[in-house]
Protein backbone atom coordinates (compact mmCIF):
# COMPACT_ATOMS: atom_id res chain seq x y z
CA UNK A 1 118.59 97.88 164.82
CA UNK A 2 116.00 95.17 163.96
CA UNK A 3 113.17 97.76 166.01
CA UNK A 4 114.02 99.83 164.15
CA UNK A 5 113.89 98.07 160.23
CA UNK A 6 110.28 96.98 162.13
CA UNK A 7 109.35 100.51 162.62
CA UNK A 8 110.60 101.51 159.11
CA UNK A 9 107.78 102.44 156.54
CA UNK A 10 108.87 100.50 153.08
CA UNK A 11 108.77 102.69 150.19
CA UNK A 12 106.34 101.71 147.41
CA UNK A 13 107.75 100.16 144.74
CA UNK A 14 107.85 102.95 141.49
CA UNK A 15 107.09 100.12 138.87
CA UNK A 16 103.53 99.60 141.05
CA UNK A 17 102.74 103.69 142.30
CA UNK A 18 99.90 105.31 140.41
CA UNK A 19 99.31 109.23 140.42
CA UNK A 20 96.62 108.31 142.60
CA UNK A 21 98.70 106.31 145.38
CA UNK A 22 101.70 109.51 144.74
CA UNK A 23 99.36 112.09 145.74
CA UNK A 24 98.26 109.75 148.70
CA UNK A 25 101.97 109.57 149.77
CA UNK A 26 102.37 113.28 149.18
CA UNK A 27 99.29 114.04 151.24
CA UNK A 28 100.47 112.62 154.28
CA UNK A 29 102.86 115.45 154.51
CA UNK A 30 100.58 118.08 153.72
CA UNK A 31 100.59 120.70 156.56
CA UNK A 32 96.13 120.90 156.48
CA UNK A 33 96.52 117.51 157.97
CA UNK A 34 98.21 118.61 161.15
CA UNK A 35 96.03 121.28 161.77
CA UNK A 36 92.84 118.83 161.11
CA UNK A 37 94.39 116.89 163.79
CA UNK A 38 94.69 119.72 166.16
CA UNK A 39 91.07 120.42 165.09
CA UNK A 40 88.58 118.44 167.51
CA UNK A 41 88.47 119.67 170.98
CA UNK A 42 91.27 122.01 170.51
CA UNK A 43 90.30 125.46 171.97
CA UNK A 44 89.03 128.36 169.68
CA UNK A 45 89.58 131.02 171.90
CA UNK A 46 89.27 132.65 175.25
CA UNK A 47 87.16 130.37 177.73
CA UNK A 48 83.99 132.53 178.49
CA UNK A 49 83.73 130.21 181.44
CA UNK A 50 86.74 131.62 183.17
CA UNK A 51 84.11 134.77 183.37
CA UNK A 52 82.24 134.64 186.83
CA UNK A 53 79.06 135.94 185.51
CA UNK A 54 79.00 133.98 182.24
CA UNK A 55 79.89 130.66 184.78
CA UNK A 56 77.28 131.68 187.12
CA UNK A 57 74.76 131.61 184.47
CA UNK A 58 75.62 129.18 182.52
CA UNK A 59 75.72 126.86 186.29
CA UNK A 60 72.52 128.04 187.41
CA UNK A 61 69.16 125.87 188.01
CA UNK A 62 67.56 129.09 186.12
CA UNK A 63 69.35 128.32 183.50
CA UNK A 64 67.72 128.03 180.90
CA UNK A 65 64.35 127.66 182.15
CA UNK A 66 64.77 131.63 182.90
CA UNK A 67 64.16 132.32 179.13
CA UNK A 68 62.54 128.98 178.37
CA UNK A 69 58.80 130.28 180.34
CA UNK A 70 59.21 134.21 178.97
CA UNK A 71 59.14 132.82 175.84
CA UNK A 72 56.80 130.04 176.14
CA UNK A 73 54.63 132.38 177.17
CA UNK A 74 55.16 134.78 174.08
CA UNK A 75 54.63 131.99 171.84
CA UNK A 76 51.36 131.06 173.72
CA UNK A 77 49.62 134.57 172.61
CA UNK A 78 51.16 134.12 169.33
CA UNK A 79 49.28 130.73 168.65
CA UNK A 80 45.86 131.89 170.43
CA UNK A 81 46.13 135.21 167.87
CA UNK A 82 47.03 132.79 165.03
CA UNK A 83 43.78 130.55 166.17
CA UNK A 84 41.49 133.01 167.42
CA UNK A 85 42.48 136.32 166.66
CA UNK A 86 42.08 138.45 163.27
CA UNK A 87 42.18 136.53 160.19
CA UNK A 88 44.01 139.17 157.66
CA UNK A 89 47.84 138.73 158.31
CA UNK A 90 47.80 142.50 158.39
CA UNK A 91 45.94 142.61 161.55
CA UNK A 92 47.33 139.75 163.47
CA UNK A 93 49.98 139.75 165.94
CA UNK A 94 50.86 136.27 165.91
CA UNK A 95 51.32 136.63 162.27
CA UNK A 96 53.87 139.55 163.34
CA UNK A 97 55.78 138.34 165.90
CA UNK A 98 56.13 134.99 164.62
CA UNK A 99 56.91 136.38 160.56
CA UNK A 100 58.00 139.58 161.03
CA UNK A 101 60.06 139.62 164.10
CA UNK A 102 61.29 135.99 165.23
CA UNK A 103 61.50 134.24 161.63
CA UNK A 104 64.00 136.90 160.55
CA UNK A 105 65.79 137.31 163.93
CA UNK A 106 66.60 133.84 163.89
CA UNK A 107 69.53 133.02 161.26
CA UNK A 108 71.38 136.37 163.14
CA UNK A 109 71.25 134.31 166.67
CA UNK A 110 72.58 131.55 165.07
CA UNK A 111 75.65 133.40 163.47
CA UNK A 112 76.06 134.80 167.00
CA UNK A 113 75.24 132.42 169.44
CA UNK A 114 75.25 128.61 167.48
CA UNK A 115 72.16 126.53 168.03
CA UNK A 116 71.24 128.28 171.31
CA UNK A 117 67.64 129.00 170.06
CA UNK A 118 67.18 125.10 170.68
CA UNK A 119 67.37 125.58 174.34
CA UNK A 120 65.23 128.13 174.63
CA UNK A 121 62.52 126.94 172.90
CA UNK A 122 59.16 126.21 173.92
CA UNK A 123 58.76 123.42 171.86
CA UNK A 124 61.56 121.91 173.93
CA UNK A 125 60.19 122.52 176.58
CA UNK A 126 56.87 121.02 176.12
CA UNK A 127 58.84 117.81 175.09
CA UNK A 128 60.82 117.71 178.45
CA UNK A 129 57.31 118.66 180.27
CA UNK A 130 55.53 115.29 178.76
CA UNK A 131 58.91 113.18 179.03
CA UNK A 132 58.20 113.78 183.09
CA UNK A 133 54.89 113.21 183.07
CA UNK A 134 54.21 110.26 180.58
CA UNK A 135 57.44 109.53 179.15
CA UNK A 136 58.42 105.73 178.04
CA UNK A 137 61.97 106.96 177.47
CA UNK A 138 62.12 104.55 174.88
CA UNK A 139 65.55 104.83 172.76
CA UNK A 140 65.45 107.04 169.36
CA UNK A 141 64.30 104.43 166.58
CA UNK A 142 67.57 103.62 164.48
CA UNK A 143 65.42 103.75 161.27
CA UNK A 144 65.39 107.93 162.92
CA UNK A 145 68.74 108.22 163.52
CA UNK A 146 69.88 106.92 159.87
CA UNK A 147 67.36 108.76 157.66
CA UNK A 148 66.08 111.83 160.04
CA UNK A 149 68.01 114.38 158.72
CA UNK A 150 66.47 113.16 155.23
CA UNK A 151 62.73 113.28 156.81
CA UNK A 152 64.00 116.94 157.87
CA UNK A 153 65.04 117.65 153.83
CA UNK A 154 61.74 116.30 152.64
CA UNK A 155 59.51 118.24 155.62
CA UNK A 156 61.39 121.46 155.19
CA UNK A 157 60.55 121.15 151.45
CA UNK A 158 57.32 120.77 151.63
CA UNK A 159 56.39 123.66 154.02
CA UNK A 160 58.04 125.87 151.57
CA UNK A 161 56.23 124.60 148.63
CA UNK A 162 53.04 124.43 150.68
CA UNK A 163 53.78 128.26 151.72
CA UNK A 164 53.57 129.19 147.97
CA UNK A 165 50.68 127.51 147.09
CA UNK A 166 48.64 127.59 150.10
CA UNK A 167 49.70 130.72 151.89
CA UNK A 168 50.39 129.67 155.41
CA UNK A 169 52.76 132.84 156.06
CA UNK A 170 49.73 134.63 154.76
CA UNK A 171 46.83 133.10 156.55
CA UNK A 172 46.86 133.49 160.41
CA UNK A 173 44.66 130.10 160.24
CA UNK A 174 47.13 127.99 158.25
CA UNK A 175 50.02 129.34 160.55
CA UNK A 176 48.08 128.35 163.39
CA UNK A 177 47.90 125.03 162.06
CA UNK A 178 51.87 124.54 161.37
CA UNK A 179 52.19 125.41 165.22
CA UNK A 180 49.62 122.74 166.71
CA UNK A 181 50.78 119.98 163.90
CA UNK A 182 54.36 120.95 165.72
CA UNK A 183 52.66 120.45 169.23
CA UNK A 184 51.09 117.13 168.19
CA UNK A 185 54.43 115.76 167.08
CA UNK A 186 56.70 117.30 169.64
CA UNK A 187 54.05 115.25 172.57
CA UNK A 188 54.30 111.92 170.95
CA UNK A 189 57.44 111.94 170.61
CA UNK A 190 58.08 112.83 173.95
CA UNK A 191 55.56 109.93 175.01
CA UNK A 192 57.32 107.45 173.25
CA UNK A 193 61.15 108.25 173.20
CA UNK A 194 63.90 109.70 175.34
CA UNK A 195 65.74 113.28 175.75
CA UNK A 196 64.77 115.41 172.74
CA UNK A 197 64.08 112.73 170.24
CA UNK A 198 61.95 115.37 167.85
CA UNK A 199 64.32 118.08 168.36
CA UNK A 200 67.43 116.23 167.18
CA UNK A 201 66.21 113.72 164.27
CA UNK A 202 62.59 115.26 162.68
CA UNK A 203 62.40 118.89 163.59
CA UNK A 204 63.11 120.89 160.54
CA UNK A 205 63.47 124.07 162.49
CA UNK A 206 66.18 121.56 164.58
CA UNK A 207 67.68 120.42 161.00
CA UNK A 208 68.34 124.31 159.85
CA UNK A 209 69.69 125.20 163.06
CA UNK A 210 71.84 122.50 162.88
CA UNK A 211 73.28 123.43 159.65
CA UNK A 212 73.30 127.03 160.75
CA UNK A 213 74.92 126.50 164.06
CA UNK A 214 78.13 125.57 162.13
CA UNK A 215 78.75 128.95 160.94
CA UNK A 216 78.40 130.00 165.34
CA UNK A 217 81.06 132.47 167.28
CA UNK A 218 80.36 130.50 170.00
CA UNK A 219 81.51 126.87 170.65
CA UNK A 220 80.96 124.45 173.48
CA UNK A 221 84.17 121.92 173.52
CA UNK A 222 85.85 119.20 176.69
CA UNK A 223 89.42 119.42 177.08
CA UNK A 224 90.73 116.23 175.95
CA UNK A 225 93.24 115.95 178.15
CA UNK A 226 91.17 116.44 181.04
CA UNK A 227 88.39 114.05 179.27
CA UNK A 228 90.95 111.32 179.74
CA UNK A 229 90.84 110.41 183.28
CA UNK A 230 87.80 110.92 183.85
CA UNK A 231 86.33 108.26 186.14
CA UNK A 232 82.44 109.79 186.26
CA UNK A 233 81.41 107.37 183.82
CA UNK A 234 80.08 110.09 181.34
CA UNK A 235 78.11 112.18 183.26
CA UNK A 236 78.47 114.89 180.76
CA UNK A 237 76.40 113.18 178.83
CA UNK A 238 74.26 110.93 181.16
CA UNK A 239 73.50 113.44 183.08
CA UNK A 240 73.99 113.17 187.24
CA UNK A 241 71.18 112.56 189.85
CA UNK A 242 70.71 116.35 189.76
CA UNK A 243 71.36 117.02 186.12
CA UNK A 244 69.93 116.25 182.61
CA UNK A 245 71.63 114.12 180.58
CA UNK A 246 72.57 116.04 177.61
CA UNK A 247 68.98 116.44 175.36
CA UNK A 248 70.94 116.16 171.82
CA UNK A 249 72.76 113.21 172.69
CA UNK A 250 76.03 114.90 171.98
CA UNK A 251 79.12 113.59 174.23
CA UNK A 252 81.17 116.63 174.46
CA UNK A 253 84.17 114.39 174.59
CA UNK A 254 84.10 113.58 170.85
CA UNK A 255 82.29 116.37 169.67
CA UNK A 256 84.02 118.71 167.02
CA UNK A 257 80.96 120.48 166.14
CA UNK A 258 77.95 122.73 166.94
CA UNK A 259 75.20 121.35 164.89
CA UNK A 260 73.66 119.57 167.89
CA UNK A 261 74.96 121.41 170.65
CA UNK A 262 72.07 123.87 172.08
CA UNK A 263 74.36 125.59 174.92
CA UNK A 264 71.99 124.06 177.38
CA UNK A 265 74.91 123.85 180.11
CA UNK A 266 73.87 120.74 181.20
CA UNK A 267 77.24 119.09 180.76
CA UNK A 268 78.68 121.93 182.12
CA UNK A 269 76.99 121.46 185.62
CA UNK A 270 77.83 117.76 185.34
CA UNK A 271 81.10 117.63 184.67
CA UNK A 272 82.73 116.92 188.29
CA UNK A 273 86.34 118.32 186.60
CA UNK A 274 85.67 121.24 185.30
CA UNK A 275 86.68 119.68 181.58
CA UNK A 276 83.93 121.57 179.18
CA UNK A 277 85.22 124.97 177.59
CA UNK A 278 83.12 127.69 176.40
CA UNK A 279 84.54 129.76 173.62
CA UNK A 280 84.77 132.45 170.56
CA UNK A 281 85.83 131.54 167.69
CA UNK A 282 85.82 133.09 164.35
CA UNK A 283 82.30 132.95 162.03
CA UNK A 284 82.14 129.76 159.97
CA UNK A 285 85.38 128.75 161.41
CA UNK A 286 83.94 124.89 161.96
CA UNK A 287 83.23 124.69 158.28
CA UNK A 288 86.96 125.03 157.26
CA UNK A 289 87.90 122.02 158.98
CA UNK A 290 84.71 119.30 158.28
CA UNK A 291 86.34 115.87 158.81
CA UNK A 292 83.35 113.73 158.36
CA UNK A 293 81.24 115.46 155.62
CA UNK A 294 77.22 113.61 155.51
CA UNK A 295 75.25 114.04 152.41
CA UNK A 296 72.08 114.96 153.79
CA UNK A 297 73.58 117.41 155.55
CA UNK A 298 75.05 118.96 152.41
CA UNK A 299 71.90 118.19 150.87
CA UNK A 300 69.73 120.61 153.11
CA UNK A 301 72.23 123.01 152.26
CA UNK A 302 72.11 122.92 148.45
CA UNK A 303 67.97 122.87 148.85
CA UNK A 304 67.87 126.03 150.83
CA UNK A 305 69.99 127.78 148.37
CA UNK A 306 67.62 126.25 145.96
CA UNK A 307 64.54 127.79 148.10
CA UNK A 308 66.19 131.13 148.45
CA UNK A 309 66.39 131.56 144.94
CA UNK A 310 62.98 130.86 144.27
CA UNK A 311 61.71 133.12 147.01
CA UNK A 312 63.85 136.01 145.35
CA UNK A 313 62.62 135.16 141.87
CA UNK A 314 58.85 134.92 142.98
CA UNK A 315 59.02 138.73 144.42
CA UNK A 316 60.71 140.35 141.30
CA UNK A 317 58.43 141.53 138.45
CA UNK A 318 60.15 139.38 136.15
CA UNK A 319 57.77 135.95 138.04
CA UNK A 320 54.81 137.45 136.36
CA UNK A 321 56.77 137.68 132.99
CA UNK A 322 57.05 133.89 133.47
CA UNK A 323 53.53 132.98 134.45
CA UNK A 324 52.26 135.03 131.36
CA UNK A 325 54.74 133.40 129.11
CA UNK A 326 54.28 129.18 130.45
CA UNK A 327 50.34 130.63 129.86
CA UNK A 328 50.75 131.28 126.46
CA UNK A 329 53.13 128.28 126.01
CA UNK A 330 51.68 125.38 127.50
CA UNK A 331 47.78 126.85 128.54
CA UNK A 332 48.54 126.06 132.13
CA UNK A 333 46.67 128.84 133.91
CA UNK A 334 47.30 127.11 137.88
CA UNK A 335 49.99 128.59 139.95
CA UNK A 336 50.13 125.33 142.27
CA UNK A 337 51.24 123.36 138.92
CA UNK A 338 53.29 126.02 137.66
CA UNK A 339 55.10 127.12 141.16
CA UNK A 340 55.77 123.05 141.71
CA UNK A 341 57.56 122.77 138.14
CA UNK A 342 59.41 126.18 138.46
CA UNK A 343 60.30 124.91 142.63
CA UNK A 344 61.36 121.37 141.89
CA UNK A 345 64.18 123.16 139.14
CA UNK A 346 64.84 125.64 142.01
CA UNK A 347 65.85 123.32 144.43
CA UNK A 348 67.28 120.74 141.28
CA UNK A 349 69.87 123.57 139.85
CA UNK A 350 72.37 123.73 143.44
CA UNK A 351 72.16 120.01 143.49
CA UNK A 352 73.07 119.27 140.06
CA UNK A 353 75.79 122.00 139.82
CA UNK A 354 77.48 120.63 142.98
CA UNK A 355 77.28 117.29 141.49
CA UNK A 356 79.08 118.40 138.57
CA UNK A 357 81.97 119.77 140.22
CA UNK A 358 82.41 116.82 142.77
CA UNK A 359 82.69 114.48 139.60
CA UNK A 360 85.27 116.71 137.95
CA UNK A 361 87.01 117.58 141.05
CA UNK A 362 87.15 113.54 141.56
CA UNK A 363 89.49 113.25 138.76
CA UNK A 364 92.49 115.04 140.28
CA UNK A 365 92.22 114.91 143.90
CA UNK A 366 91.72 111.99 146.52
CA UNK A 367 88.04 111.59 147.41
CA UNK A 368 85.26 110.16 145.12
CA UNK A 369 82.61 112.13 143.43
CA UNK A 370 80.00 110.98 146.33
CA UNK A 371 82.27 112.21 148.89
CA UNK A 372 83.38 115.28 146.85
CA UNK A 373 79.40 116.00 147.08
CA UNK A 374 78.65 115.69 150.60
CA UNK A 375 81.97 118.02 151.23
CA UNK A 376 81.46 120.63 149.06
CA UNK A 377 77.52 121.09 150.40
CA UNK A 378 78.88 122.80 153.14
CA UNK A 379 80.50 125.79 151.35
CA UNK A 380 77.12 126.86 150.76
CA UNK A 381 75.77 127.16 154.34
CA UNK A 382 77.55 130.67 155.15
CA UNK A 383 75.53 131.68 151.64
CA UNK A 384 72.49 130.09 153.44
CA UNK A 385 73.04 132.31 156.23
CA UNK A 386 73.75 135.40 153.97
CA UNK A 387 70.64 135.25 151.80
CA UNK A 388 67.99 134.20 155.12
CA UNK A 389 68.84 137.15 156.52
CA UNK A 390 69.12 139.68 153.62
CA UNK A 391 65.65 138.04 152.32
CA UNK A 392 64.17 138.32 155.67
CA UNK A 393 65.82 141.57 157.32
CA UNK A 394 63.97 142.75 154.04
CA UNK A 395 60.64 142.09 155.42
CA UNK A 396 61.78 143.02 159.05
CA UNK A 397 62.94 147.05 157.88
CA UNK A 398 59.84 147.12 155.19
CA UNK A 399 56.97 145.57 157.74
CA UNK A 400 58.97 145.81 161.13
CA UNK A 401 56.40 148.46 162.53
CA UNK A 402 53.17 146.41 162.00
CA UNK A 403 54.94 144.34 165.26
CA UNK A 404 54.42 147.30 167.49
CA UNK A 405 50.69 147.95 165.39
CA UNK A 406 49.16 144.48 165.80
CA UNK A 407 51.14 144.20 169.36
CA UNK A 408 49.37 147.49 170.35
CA UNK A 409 45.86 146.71 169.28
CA UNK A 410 45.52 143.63 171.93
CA UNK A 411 45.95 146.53 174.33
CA UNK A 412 43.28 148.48 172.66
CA UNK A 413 45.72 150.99 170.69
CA UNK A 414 44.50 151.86 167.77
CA UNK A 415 48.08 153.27 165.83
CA UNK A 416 48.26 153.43 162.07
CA UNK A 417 50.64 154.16 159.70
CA UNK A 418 53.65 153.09 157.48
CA UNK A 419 54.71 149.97 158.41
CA UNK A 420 58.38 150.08 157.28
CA UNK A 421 61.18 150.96 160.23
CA UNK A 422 63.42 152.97 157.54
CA UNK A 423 61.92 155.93 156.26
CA UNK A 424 61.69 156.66 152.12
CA UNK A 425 64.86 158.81 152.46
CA UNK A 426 67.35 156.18 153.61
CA UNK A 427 65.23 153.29 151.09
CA UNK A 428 62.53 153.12 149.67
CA UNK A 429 60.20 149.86 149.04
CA UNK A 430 58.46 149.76 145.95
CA UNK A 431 55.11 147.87 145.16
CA UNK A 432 55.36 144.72 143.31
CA UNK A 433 53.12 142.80 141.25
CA UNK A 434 54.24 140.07 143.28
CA UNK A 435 55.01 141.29 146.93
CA UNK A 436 55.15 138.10 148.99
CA UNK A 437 53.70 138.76 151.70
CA UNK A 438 49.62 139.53 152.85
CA UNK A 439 50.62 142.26 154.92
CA UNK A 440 50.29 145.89 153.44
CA UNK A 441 52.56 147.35 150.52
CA UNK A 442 55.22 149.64 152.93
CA UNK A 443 55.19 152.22 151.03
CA UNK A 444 51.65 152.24 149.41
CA UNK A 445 49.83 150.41 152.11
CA UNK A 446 47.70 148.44 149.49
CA UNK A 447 47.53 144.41 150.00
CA UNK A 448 48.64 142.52 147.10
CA UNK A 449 50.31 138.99 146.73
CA UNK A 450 50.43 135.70 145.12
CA UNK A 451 49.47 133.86 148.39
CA UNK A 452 46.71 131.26 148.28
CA UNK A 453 47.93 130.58 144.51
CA UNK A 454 46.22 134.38 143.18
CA UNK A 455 48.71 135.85 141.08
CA UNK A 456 47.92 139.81 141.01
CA UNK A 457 48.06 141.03 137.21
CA UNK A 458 51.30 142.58 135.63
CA UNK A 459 49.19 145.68 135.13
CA UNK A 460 49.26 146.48 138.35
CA UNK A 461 52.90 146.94 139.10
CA UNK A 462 54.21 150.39 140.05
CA UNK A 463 57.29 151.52 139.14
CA UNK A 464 60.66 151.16 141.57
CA UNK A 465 63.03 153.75 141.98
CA UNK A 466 64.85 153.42 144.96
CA UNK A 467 66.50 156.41 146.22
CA UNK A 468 69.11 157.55 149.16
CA UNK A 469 69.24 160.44 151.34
């Protein structure tokens, strides 16, 4: 009897509740909170693993190094053409395969396969190449590990800004140059620090596929159960005597996410019980149960809905309607000064409207207006997803063909010709007085573009009338 009066919850006094502290009493019987416990480590589906092809794979010593040196050696010729090769964007296959063809192909591999692109990469690879050679394997700085993901905000920022007013999508040269200032960084850190120090706290190709990964069909968990009596002393993630430790420092054991998990297998090979599950799971699935939401996490994905919107706005007709009008307004006749005004309200107008509806959503439920933010940020990653790939599957049907072009000419083909995939009778792409690109109109074959800050005249818009077969 006097267990169980010691056991016995007292009930708060009604002279001293609040309708605060009553919907904190009421909450602990609400049925989400159940399934939020079930949430981490619980498995999402069927275990690919149990598949003897998908575990031989996934176990090999090819793995991934079988893609990892195709590639590398894709994105090789793709920085030599950017460096050395033709310097229209028209005529350049690194310009192609790296805008045309990879940048839109990305956000789809995410959706499908999480932050597998990560392991694969040849960036990655050159990181893991120096670590053997040179590396310190010093620790990842704390000061990186706090504010990273904010350096990752602030770099991804600027490339877009820098984009718009300096044309590096447009300029083989300048595209060229965003690849070796990658190099640069990706070798010193992997002088200086451990695993994939770059990759994990300042890459901000690493910082979108992080967000991205979320929103994967594909999820690398450890049975908990199993995770329990384990005696290997983490070798899932500290690796074995024959096995990397894992490169994202992610211990699968406490992980309830994808955003730094790059399906690298090598806790799978480590793991002397067979504990790590491979499995499908439903698109976005991870964002409907976000225990721990971080702000600058939400915060990259209010500033790339912020970015989309400006990259939309700059290729309708209506951009040149505004650059004629803040002419006659204010006399400002420079597109770097006018793009940075109209791009810091861009990326200003997600953030501010989120803010606003964590403060009012503050006053009836639980969590502050700060936490309220960093939650609701995530709602707007499967938009993320949505717009990168209608914006760039855009550019990939209307310019696809200029891959095989450019591609062909290192071979000495000389082919010509539209460069959209679809023909006119399924869509039809219609010039613009502010296409965004440097490669050829698709349907009129004419350059024409604001890149390098030159913003063609209104004048020379044609009109758009899409049609359908």
């Amino acid at each position: 009897m006097s267990q169980g009066l010691q056991t016995r919850p007292k009930r708060p006094s009604r002279s001293k509740s609040s309708p605060r502290l009553d919907r904190a009493v009421a909450a602990r019987t609400d049925p989400d909170d159940a399934r939020f416990d079930r949430q981490p480590g619980e498995p999402l589906g069927r275990d690919l693993l149990k598949n003897r092809f998908v575990s031989a794979v996934m176990r090999s010593r090819w793995y991934p190094g079988a893609f990892q040196i195709p590639i590398a050696a894709v994105f090789g010729l793709v920085a030599y053409e950017l460096l050395a090769g033709p310097s229209t964007a028209h005529e350049n296959a690194g310009t192609a395969l790296m805008w045309v063809l990879w940048w839109p192909a990305l956000p789809l591999l995410y959706v499908l396969f999480g932050r597998f692109w990560c392991a694969v990469c040849p960036f990655a690879a050159l990181s893991d190449f120096v670590q053997k050679l040179v590396g310190a394997n010093r620790p990842a700085p704390a000061f990186l590990k706090r504010y990273g993901i904010w350096i990752i905000d602030a770099t991804f920022l600027a490339i877009t800004w820098a984009d718009h007013v300096f044309g590096i999508v447009g300029s083989p040269w300048g595209s060229g140059i965003l690849l070796l200032l990658l190099t640069f960084a990706v070798i010193v850190s992997g002088a200086f620090f451990q695993r994939r120090t770059f990759c994990r706290y300042l890459c901000f190709l690493g910082g979108l596929s992080g967000n991205y990964a979320r929103t994967g069909m594909v999820a690398l968990r450890a049975n908990q159960e199993v995770c329990a009596t384990c005696t290997s002393k983490a070798a899932c993630y500290n690796g074995t005597d024959t096995v990397a430790p894992c490169p994202l420092f992610s211990f699968p054991r406490t992980m309830d996410s994808s955003a730094n998990c790059n399906l690298c297998a090598n806790c799978i090979k480590a793991c002397p019980n067979d504990a790590i599950t491979l499995t499908v799971r439903q698109p976005t699935k991870e964002l409907w149960f976000r225990r721990n939401p971080k702000i600058e996490e939400s915060f990259l994905a209010m500033a790339i809905m912020g970015i989309v919107v400006i990259q939309n706005v700059t290729m309708l007709g209506v951009w040149s309607d505004v650059l004629a009008w803040v002419n006659r307004v204010t006399g400002i006749t420079s597109y770097p000064v006018i793009f940075t005004a109209v791009f810091a309200v861009g990326v200003s107008i997600p953030v501010a409207l989120l803010a606003l509806a964590a403060k009012v959503a503050s006053l009836g439920n639980l969590e502050g207006t700060v936490k309220n933010f960093a939650r609701f940020g995530y709602a707007l990653i499967p938009l993320d997803v949505a717009a990168h790939v209608a914006h760039n599957l855009f550019h990939l049907l209307a310019e696809g063909r200029s891959v095989g072009y450019t591609v062909a000419a290192l071979f000495g083909a000389k082919e010509s010709g539209p460069t959209a995939l679809v023909g006119n009778g399924t869509t039809r792409c219609c010039s613009s007085p502010c296409w965004p690109s440097a490669w050829p109109d698709p349907c009129t074959r004419s350059g024409g573009s604001h890149i390098a800050g030159t913003s063609p005249r209104l004048a020379d818009a044609q009109p758009c009338s899409p049609s359908r077969s």
